[in-house]
C-alpha atoms as a PDB file:
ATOM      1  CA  UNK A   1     215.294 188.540 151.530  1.00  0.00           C
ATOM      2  CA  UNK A   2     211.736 189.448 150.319  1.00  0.00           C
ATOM      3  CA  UNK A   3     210.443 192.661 151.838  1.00  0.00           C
ATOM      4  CA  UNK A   4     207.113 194.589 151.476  1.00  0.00           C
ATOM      5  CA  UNK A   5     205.579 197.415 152.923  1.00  0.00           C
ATOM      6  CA  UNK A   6     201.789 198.339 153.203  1.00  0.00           C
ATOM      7  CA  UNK A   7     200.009 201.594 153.462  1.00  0.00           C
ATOM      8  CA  UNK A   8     197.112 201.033 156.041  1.00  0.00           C
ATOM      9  CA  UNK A   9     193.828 203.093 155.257  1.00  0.00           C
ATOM     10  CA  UNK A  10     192.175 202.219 151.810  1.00  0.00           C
ATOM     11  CA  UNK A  11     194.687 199.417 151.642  1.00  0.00           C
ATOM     12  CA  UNK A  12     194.605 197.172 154.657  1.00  0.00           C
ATOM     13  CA  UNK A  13     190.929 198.714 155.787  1.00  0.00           C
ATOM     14  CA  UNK A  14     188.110 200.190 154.084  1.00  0.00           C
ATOM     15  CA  UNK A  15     188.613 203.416 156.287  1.00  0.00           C
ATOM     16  CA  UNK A  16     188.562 206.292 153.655  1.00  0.00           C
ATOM     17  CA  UNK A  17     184.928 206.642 153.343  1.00  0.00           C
ATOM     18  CA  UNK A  18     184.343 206.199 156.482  1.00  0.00           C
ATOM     19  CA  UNK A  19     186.939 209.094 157.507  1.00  0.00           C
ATOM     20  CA  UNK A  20     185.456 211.151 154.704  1.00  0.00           C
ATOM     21  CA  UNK A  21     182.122 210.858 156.218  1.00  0.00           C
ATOM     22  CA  UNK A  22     183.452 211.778 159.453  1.00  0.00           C
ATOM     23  CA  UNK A  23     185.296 215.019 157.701  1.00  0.00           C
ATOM     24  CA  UNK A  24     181.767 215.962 156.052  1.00  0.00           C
ATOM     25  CA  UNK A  25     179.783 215.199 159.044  1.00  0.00           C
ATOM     26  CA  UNK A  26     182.207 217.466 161.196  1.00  0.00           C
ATOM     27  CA  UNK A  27     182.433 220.471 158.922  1.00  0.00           C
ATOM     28  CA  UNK A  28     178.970 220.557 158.510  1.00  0.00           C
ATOM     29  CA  UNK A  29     178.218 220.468 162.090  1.00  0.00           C
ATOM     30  CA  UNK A  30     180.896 223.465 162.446  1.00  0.00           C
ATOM     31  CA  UNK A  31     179.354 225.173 159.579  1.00  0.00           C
ATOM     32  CA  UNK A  32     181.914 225.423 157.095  1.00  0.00           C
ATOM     33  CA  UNK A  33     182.217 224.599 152.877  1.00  0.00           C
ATOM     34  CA  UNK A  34     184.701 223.641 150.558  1.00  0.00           C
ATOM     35  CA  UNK A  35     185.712 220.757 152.877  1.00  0.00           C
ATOM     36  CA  UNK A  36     185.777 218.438 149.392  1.00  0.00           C
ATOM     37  CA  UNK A  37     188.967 219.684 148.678  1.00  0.00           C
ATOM     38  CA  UNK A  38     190.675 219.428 152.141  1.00  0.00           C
ATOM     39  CA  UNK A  39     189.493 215.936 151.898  1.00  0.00           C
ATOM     40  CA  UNK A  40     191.198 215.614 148.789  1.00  0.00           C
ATOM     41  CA  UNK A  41     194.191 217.306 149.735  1.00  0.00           C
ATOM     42  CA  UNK A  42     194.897 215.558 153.050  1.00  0.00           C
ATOM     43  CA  UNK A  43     194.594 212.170 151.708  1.00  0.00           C
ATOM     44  CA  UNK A  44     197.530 209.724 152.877  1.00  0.00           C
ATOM     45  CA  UNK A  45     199.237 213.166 154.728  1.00  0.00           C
ATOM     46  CA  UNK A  46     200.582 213.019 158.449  1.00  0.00           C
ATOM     47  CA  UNK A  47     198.916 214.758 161.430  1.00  0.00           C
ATOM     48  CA  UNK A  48     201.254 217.258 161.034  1.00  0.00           C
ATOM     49  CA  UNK A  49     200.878 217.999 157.263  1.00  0.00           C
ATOM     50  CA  UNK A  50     197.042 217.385 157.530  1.00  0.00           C
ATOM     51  CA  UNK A  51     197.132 220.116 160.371  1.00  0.00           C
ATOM     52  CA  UNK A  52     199.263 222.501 157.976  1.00  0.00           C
ATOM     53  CA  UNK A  53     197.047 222.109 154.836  1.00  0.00           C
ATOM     54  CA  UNK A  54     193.958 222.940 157.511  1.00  0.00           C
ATOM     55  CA  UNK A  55     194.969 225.979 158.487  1.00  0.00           C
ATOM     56  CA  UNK A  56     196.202 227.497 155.627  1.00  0.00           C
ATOM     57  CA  UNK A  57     192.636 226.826 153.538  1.00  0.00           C
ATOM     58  CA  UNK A  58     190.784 227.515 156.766  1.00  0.00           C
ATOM     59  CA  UNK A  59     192.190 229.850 158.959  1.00  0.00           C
ATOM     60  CA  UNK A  60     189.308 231.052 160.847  1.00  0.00           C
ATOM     61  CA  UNK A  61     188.352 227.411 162.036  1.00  0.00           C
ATOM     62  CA  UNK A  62     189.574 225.946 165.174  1.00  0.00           C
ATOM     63  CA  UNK A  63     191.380 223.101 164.026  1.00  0.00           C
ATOM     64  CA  UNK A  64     191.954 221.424 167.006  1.00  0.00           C
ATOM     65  CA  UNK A  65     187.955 221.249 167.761  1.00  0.00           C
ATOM     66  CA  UNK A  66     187.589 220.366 164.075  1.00  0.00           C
ATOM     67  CA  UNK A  67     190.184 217.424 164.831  1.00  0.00           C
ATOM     68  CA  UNK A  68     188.668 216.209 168.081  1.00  0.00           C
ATOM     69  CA  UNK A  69     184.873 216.034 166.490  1.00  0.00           C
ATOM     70  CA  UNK A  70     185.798 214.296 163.074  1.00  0.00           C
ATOM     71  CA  UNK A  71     187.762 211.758 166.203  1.00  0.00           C
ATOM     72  CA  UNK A  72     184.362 210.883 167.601  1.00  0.00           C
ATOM     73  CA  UNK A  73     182.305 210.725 164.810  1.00  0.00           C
ATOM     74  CA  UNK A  74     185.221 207.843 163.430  1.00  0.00           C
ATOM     75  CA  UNK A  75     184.763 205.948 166.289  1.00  0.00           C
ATOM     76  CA  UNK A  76     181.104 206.061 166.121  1.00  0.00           C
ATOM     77  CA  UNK A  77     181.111 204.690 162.797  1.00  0.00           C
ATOM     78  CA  UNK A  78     184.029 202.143 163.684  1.00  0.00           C
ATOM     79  CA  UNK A  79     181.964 201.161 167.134  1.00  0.00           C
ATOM     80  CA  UNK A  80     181.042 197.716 165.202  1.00  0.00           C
ATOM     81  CA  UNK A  81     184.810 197.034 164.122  1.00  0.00           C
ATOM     82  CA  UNK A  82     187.046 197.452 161.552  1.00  0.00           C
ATOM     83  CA  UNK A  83     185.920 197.582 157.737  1.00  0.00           C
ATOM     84  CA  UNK A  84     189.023 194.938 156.378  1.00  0.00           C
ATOM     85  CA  UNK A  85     189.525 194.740 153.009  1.00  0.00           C
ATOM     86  CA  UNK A  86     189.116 191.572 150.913  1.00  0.00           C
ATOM     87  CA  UNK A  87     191.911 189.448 150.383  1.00  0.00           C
ATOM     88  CA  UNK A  88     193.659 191.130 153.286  1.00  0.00           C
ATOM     89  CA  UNK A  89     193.978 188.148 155.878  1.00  0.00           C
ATOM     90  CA  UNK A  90     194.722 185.823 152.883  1.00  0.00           C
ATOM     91  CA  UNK A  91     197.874 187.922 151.831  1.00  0.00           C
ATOM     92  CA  UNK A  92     198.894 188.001 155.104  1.00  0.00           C
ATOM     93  CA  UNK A  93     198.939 184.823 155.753  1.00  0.00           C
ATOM     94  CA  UNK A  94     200.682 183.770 152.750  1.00  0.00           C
ATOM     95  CA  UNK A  95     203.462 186.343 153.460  1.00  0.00           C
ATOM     96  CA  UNK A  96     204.152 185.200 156.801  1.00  0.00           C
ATOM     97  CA  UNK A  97     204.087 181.569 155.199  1.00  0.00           C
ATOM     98  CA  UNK A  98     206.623 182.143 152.679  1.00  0.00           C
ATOM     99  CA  UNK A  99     208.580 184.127 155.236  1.00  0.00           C
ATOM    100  CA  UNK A 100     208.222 187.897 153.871  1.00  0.00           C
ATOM    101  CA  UNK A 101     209.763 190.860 155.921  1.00  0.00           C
ATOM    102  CA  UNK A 102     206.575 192.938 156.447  1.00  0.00           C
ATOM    103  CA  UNK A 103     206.171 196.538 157.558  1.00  0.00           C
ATOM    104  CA  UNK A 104     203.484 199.228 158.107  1.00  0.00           C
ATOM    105  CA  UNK A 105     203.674 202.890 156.774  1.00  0.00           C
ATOM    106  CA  UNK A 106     200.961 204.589 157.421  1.00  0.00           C
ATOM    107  CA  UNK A 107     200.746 208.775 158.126  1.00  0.00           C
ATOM    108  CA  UNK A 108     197.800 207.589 160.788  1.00  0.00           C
ATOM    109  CA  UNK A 109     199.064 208.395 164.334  1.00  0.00           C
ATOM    110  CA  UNK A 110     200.295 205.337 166.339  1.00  0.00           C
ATOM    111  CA  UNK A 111     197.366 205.259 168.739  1.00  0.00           C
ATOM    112  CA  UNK A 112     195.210 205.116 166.152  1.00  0.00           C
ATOM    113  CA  UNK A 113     197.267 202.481 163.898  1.00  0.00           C
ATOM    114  CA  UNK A 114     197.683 200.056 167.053  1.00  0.00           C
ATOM    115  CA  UNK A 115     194.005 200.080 167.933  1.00  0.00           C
ATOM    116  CA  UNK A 116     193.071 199.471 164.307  1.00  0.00           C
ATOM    117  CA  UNK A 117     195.581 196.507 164.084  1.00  0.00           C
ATOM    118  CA  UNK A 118     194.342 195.018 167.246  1.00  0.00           C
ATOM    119  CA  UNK A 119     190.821 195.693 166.714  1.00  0.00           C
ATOM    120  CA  UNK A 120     191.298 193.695 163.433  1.00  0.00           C
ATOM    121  CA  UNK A 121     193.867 191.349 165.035  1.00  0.00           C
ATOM    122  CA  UNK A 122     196.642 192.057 162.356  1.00  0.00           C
ATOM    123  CA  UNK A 123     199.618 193.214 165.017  1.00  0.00           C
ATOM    124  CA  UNK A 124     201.319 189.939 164.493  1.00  0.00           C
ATOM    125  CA  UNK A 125     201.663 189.945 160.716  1.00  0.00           C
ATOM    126  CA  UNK A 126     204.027 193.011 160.928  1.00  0.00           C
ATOM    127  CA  UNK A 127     207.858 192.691 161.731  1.00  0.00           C
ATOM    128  CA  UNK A 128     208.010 196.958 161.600  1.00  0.00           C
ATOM    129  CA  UNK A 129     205.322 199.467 162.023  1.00  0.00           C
ATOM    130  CA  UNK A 130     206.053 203.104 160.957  1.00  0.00           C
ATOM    131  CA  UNK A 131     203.093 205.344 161.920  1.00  0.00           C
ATOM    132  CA  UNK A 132     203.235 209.209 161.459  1.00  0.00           C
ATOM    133  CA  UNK A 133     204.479 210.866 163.992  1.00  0.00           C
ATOM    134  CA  UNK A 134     207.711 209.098 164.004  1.00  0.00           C
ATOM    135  CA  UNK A 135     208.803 211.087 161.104  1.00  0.00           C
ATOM    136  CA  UNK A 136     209.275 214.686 160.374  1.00  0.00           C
ATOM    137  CA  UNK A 137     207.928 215.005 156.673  1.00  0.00           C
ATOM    138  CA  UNK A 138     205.048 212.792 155.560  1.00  0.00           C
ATOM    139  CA  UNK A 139     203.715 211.396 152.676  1.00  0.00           C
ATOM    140  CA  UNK A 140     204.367 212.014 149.737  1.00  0.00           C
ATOM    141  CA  UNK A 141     207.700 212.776 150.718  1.00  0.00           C
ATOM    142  CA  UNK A 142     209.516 209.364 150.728  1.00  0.00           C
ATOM    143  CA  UNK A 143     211.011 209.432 154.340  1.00  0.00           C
ATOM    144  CA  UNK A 144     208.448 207.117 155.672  1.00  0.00           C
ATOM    145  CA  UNK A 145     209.462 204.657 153.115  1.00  0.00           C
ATOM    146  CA  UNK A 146     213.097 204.902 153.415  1.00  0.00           C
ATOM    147  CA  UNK A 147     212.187 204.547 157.363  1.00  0.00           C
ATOM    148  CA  UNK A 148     210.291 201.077 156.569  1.00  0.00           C
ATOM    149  CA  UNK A 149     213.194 200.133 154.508  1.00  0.00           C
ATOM    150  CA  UNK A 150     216.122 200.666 157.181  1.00  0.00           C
ATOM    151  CA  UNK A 151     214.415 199.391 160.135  1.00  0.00           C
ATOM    152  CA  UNK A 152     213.368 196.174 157.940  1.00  0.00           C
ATOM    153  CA  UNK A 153     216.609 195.753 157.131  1.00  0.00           C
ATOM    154  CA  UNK A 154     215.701 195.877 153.465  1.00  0.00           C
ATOM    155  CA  UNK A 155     217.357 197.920 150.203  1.00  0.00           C
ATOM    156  CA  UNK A 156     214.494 199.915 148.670  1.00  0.00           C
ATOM    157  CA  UNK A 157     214.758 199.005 144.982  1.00  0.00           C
ATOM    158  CA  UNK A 158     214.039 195.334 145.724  1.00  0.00           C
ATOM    159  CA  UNK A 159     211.509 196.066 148.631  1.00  0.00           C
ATOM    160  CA  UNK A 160     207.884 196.186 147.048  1.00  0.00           C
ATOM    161  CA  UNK A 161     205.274 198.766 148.441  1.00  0.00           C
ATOM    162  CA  UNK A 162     201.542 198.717 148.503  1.00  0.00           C
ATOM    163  CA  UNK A 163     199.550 201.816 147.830  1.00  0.00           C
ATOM    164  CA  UNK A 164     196.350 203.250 146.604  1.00  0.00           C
ATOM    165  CA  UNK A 165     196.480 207.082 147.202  1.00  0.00           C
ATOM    166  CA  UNK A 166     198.482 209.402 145.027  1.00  0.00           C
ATOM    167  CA  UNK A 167     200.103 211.014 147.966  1.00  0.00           C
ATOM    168  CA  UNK A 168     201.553 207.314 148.969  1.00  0.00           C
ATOM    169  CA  UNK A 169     202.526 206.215 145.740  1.00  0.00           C
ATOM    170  CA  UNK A 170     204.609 209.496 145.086  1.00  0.00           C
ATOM    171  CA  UNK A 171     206.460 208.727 148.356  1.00  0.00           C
ATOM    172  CA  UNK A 172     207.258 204.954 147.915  1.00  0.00           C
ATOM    173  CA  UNK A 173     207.956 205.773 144.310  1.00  0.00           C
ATOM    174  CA  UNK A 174     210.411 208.791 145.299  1.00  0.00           C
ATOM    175  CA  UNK A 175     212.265 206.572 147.870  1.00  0.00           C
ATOM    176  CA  UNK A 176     212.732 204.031 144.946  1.00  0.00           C
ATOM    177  CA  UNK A 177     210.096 201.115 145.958  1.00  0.00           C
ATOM    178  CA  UNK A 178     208.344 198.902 143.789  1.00  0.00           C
ATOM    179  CA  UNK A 179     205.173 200.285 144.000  1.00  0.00           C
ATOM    180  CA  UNK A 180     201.812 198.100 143.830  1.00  0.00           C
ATOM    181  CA  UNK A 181     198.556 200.237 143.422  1.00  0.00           C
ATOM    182  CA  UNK A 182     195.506 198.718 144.566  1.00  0.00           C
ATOM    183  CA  UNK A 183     193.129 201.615 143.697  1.00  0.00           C
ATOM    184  CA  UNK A 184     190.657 202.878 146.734  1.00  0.00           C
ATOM    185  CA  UNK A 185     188.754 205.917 146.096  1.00  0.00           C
ATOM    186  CA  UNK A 186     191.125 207.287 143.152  1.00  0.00           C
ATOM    187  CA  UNK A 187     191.643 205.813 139.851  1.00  0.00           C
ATOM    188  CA  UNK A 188     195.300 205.500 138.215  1.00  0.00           C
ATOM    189  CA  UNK A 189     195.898 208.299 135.983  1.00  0.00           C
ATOM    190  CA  UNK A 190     198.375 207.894 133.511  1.00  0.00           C
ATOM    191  CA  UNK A 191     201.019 209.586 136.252  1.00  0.00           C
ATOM    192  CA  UNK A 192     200.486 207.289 138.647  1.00  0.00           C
ATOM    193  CA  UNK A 193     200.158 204.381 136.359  1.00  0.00           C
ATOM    194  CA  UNK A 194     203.892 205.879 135.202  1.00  0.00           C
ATOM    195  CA  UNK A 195     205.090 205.091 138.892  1.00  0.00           C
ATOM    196  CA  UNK A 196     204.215 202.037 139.985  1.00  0.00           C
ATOM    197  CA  UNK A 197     205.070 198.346 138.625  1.00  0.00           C
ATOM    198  CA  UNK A 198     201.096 196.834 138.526  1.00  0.00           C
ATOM    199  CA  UNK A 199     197.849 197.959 139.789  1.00  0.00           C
ATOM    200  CA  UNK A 200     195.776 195.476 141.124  1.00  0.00           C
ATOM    201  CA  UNK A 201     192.160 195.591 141.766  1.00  0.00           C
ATOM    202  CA  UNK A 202     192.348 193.971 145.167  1.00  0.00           C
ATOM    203  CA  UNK A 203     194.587 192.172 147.548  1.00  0.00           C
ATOM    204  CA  UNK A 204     194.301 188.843 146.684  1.00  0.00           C
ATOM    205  CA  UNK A 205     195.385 189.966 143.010  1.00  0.00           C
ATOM    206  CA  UNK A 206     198.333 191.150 144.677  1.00  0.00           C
ATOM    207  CA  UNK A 207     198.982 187.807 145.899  1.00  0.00           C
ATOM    208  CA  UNK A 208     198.723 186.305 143.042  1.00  0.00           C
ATOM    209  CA  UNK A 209     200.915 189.148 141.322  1.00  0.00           C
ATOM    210  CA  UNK A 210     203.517 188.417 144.186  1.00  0.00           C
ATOM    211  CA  UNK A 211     203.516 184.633 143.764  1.00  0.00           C
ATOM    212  CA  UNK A 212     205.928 184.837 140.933  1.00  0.00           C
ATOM    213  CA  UNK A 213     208.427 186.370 143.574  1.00  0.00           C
ATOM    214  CA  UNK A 214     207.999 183.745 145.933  1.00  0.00           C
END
């Protein structure tokens, strides 16, 4: 059985920037610096973890306002649709043609995820979808991997993962995945070039990459 599993923001859609703006456009509004480095350090996290990181580097902002505005602002800038990212229909497709087991991992919360996927009309292409809440440590530790894995049925070392942020390639890597990098807004180091099998500079690469597989 061939299995993969894709990360959803920076992978699937062009969504970091946009969520960065948002961050920027919210901290600014609630008058606060340094948010560079929360932006940074939150990248691929859960709600919980995000929440956690938030609090400790600013504890006297009201996360939960902070949370709620950087919400609107995102769908404000998403009011037109979903930014998908090249290649990403065509990969799909091809999966689901040569009869791939395909799952979702994503640390985005599952109302979030599911409007995203409909919005964009992807829901179908996925046989699993893991979304953040549904487990109790996120990325980069490796349990939302190993989640994908069991419910798809699928051993880890010969299920391939798809990536682009450090925090997600440290957890597919950790839970023994072959990990693809498709780099977003971060450029492989030599660490995470150390971790993952091939970086590819978009999707359709990766289905070329994968065609050897087939």
């Amino acid at each position: 059985m061939k299995a993969i599993v894709f990360d959803m923001d920076g992978i699937l859609f062009d969504t970091e920037r946009v969520s960065d703006q948002a961050w920027r456009q919210a901290a600014e509004e609630m008058q606060f610096a340094d948010i560079e480095a929360a932006i940074e350090g939150c990248r691929g996290l859960n709600r919980a973890d995000t929440r956690a990181f938030f609090e400790s580097h600013f504890p006297n902002v009201d996360y939960l306002a902070f949370h709620q505005r950087n919400h609107e602002i995102m769908a404000e800038l998403l009011a037109d649709g979903m930014p998908v990212k090249p290649g990403a229909y065509a990969l799909l497709d091809w999966l689901r043609e040569q009869e791939w087991r395909v799952a979702l991992a994503t640390s985005t919360g599952r109302e979030s995820t599911m409007h995203h996927l409909e919005s964009a009309k992807m829901t179908d292409y996925f046989d699993q979808i893991i979304t953040g809440e549904q487990v109790e440590h996120g990325k980069p530790d490796p349990e939302i991997y190993l989640k994908a894995c069991q419910t798809l049925e699928a051993a880890p070392e010969q299920t391939f993962a798809v990536e682009d942020s450090p925090n997600g390639i440290q957890s597919a890597a950790a839970a023994n995945l072959r990990v693809i990098m498709v780099p977003d807004l971060i450029r492989p180091n030599l660490e995470l070039r150390q971790k993952v099998i091939t970086v590819q500079s978009s999707l359709l690469e990766v289905k070329t990459f994968l065609e050897k597989f087939a």
